[in-house]
N, C-alpha and C. Protein backbone atom coordinates (compact mmCIF):
# COMPACT_ATOMS: atom_id res chain seq x y z
N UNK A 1 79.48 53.20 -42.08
CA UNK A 1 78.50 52.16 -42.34
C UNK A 1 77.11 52.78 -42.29
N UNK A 2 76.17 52.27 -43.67
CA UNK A 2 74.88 53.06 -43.32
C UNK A 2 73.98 52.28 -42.11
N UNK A 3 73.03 52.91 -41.71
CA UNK A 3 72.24 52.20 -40.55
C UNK A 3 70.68 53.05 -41.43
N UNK A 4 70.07 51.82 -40.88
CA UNK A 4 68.45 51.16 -41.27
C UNK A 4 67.52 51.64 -39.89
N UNK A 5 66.70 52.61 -40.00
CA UNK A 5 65.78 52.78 -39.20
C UNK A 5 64.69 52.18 -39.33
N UNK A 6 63.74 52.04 -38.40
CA UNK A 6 62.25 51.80 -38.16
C UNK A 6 61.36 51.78 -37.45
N UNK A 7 61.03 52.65 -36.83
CA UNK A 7 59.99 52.70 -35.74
C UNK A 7 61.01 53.26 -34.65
N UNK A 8 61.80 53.60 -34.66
CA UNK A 8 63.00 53.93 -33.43
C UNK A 8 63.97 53.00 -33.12
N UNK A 9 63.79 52.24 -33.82
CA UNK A 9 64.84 50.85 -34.19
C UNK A 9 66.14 51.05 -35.37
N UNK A 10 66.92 50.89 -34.96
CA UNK A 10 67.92 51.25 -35.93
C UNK A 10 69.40 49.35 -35.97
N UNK A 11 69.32 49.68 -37.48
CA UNK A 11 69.88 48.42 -37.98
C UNK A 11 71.09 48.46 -38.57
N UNK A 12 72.27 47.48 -38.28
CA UNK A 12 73.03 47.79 -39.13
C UNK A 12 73.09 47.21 -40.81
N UNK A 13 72.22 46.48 -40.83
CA UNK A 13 72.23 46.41 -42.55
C UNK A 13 70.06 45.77 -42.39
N UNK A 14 69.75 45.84 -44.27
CA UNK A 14 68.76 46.02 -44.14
C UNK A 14 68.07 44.34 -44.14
N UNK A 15 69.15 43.30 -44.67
CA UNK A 15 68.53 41.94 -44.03
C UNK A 15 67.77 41.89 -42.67
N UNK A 16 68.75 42.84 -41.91
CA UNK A 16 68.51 42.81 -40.46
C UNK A 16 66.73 43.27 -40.10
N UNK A 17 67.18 44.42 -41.19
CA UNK A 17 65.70 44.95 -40.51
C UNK A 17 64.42 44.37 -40.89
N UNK A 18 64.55 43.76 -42.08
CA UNK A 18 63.61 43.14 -43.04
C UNK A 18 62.92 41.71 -42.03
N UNK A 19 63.77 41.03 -41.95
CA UNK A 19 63.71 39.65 -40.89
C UNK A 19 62.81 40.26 -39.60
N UNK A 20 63.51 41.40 -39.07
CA UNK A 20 62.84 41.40 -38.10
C UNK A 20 61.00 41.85 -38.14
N UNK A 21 60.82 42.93 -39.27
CA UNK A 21 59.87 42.98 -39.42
C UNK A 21 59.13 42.07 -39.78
N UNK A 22 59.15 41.46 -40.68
CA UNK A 22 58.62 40.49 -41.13
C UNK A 22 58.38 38.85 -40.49
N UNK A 23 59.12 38.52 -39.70
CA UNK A 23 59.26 37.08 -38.61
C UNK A 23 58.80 37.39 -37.41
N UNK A 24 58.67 35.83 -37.10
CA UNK A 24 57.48 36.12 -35.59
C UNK A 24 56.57 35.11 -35.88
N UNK A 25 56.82 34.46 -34.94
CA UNK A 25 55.77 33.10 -35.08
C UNK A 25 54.27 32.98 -36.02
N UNK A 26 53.90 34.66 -35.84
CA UNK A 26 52.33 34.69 -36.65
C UNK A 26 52.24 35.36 -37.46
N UNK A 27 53.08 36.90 -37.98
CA UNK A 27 53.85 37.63 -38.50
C UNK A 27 54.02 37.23 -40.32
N UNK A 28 54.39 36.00 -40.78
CA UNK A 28 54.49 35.71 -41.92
C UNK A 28 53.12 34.81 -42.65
N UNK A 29 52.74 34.04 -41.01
CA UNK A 29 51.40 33.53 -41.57
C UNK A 29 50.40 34.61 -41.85
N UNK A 30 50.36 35.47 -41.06
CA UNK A 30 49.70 36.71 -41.48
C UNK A 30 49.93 37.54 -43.05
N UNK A 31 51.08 38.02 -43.32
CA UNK A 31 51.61 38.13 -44.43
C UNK A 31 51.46 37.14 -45.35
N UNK A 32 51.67 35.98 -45.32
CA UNK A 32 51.27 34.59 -46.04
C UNK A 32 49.69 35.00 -47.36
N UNK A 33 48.76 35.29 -45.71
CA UNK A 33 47.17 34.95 -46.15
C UNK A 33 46.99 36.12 -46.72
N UNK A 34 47.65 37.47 -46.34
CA UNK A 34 47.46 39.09 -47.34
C UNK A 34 47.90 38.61 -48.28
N UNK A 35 49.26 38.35 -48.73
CA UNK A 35 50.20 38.16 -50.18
C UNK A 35 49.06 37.71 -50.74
N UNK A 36 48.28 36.31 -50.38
CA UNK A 36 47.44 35.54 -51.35
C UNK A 36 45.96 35.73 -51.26
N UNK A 37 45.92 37.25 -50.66
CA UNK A 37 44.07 37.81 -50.13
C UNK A 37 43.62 38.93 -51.35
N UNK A 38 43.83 38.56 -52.51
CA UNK A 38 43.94 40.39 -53.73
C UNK A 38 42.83 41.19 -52.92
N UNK A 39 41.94 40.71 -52.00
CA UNK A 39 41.28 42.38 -51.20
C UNK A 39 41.46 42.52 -49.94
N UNK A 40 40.53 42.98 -49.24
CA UNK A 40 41.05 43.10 -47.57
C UNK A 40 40.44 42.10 -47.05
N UNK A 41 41.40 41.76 -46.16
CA UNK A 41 40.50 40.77 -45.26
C UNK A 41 40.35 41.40 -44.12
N UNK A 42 38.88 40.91 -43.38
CA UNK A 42 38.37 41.14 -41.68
C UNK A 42 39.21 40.29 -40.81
N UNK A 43 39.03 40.58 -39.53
CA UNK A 43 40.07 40.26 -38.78
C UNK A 43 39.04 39.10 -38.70
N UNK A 44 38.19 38.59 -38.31
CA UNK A 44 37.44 37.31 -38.03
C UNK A 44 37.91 35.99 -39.25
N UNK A 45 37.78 36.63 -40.49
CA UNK A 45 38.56 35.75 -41.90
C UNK A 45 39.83 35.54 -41.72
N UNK A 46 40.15 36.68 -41.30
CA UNK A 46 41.96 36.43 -40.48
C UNK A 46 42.13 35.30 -39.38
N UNK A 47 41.67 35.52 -38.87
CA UNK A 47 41.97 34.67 -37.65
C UNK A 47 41.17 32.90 -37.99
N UNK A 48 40.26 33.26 -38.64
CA UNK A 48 39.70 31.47 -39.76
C UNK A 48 40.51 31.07 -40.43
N UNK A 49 41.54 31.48 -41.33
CA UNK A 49 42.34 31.23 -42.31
C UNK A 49 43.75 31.17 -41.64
N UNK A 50 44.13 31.89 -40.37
CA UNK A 50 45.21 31.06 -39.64
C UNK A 50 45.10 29.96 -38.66
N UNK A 51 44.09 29.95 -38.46
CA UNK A 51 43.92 29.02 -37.39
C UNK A 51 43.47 27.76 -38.02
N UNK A 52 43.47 27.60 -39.80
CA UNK A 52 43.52 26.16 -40.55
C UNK A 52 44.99 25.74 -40.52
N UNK A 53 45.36 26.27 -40.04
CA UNK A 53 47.04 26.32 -40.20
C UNK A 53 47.98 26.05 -38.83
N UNK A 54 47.21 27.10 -37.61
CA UNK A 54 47.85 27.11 -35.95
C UNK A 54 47.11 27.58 -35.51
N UNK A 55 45.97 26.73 -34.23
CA UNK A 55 45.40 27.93 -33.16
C UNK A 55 46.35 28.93 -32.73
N UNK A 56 45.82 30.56 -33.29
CA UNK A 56 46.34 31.67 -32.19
C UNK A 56 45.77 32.06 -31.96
N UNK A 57 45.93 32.76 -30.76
CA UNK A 57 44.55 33.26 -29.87
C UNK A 57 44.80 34.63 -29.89
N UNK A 58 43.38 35.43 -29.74
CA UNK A 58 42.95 36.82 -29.91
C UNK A 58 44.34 37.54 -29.72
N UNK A 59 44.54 37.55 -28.05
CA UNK A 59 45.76 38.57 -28.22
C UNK A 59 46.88 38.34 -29.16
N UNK A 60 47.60 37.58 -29.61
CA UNK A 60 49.08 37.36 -30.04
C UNK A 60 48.25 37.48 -31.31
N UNK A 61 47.54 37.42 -31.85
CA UNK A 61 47.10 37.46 -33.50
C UNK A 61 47.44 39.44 -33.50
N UNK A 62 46.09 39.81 -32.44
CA UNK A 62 46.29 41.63 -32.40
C UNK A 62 47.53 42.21 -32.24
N UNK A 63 48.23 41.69 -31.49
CA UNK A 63 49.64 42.50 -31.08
C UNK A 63 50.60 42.05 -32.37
N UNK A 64 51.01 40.71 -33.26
CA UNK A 64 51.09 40.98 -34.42
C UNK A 64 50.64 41.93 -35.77
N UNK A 65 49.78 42.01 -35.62
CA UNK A 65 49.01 42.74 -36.12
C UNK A 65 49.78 44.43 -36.14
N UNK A 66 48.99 44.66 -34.65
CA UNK A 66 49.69 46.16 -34.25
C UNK A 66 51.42 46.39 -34.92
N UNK A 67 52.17 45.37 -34.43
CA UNK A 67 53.77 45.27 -34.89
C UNK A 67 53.90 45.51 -36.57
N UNK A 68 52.82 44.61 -36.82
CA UNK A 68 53.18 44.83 -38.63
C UNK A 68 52.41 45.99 -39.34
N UNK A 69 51.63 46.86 -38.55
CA UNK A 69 51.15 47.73 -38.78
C UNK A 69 52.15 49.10 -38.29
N UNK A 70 52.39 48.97 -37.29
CA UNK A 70 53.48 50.49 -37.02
C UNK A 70 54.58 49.94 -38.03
N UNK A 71 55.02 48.69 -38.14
CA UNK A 71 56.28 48.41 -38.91
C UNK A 71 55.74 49.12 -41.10
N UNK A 72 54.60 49.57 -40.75
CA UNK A 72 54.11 49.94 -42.31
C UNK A 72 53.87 48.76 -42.96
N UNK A 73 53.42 47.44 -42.82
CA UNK A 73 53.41 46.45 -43.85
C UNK A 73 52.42 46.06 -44.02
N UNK A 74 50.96 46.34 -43.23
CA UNK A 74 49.85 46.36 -42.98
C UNK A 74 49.24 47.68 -42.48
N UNK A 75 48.10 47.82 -43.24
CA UNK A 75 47.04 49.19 -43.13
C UNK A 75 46.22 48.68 -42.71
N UNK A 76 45.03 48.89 -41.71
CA UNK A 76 44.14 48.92 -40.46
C UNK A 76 43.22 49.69 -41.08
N UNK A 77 41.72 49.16 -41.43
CA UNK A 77 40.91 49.95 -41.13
C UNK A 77 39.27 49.65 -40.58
N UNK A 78 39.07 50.74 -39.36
CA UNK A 78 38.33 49.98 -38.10
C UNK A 78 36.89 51.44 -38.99
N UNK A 79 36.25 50.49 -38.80
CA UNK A 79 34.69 50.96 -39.27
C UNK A 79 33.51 51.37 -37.43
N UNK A 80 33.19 52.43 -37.83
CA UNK A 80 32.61 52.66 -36.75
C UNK A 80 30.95 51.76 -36.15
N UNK A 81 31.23 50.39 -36.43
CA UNK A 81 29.93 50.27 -36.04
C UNK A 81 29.47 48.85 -34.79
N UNK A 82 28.38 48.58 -34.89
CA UNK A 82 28.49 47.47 -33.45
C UNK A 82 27.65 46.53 -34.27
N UNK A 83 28.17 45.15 -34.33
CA UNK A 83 29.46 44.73 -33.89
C UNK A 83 31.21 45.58 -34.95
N UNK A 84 31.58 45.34 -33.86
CA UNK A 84 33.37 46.12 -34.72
C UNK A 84 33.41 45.36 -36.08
N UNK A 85 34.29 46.13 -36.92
CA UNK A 85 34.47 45.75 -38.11
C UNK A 85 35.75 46.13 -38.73
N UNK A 86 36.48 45.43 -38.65
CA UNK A 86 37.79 45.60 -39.21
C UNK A 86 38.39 45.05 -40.00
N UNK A 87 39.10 45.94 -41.21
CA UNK A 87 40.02 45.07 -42.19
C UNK A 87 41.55 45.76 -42.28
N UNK A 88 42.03 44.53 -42.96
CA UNK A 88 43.40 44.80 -43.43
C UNK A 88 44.11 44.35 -44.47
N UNK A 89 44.72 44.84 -45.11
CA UNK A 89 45.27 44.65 -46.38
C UNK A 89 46.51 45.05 -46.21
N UNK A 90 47.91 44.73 -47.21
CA UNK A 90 48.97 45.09 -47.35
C UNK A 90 49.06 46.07 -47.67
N UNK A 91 50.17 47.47 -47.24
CA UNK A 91 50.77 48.45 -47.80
C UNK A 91 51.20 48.60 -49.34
N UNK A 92 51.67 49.38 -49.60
CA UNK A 92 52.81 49.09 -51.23
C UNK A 92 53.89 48.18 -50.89
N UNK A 93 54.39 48.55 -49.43
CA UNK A 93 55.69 47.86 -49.12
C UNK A 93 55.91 46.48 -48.62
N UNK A 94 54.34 46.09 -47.96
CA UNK A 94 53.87 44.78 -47.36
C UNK A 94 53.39 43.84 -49.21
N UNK A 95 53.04 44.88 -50.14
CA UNK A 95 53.30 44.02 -51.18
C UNK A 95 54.42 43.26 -52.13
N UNK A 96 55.35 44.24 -51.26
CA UNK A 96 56.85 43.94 -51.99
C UNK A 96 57.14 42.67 -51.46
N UNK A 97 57.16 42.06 -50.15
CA UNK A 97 57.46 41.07 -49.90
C UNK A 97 56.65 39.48 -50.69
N UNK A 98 55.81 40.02 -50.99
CA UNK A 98 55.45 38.90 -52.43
C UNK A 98 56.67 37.77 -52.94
N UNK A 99 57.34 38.08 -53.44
CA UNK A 99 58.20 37.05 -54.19
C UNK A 99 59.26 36.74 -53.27
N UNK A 100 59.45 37.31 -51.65
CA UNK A 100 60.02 37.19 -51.08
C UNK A 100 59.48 35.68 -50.15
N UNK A 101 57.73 35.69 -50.19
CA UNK A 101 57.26 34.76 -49.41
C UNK A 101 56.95 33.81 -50.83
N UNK A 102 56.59 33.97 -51.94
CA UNK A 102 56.57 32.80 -52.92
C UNK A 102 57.99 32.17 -52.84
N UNK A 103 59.62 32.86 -52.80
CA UNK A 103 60.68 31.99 -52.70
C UNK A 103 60.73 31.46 -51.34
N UNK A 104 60.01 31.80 -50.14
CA UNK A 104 60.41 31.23 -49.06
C UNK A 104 59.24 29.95 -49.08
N UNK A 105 58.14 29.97 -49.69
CA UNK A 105 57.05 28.62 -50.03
C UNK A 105 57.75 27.83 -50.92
N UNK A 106 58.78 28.11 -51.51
CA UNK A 106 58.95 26.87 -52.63
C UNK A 106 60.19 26.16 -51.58
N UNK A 107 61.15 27.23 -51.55
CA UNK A 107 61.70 26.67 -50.27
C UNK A 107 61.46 25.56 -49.22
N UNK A 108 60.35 25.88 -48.56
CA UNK A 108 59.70 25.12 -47.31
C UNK A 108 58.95 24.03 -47.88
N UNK A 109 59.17 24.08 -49.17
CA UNK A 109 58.20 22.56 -49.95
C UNK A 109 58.93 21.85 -50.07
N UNK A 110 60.64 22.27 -50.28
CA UNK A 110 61.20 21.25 -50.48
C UNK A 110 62.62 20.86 -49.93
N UNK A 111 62.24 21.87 -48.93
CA UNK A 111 62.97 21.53 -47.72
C UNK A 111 63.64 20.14 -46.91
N UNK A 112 64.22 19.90 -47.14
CA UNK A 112 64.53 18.04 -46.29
C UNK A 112 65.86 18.23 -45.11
N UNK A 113 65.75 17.55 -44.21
CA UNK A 113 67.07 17.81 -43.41
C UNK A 113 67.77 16.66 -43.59
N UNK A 114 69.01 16.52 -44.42
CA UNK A 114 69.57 15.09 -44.37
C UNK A 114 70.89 14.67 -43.21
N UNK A 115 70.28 13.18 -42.21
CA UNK A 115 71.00 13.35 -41.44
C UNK A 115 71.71 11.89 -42.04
């Protein structure tokens, strides 16, 4: 059976690994606002544009962040000046998930639970 690495994480198939990278309470909303950002966004626009959506607060926004960045799906780049200045944009590979989050939006539009 092949196995799926990532970061020192190893998977037995690549649904597995994909989900995990990608999910996480803030993780896709994050991915969400890149898929539909065509430049970089600052982390301050970041954190405005999720929080129309869910207050998250400083830390759990960064440590997402960090996760989807060692995971390669997000590129980081911190400008040397005061006040800090940081942006981020999707990878090649954080762009692939594109039609992965347009089928999971049409999905969640029309989503119903029938009881």
């Amino acid at each position: 059976m092949q196995k799926y690495k990532i970061n020192g994480r190893e998977y037995v198939c690549p649904l597995q690994l994909a989900l995990n990278a990608m999910l996480g309470k803030w993780k896709g909303i994050i991915i969400w606002v890149l898929v539909y950002d065509t430049k970089v966004v600052r982390y301050g626009e970041l954190k405005k544009k999720i929080n129309e959506v869910e207050k998250v607060t400083d830390r759990m926004l960064i440590q997402s962040l960090k996760e989807l960045e060692e995971d390669g799906l997000i590129e980081r780049k911190a400008y040397p000046v005061v006040p800090p200045k940081v942006e981020y944009k999707l990878t090649k590979a954080g762009l692939r998930l594109k039609p992965v989050i347009d089928a999971l939006e049409v999905f969640g539009a029309v989503y119903e639970v029938k009881k």
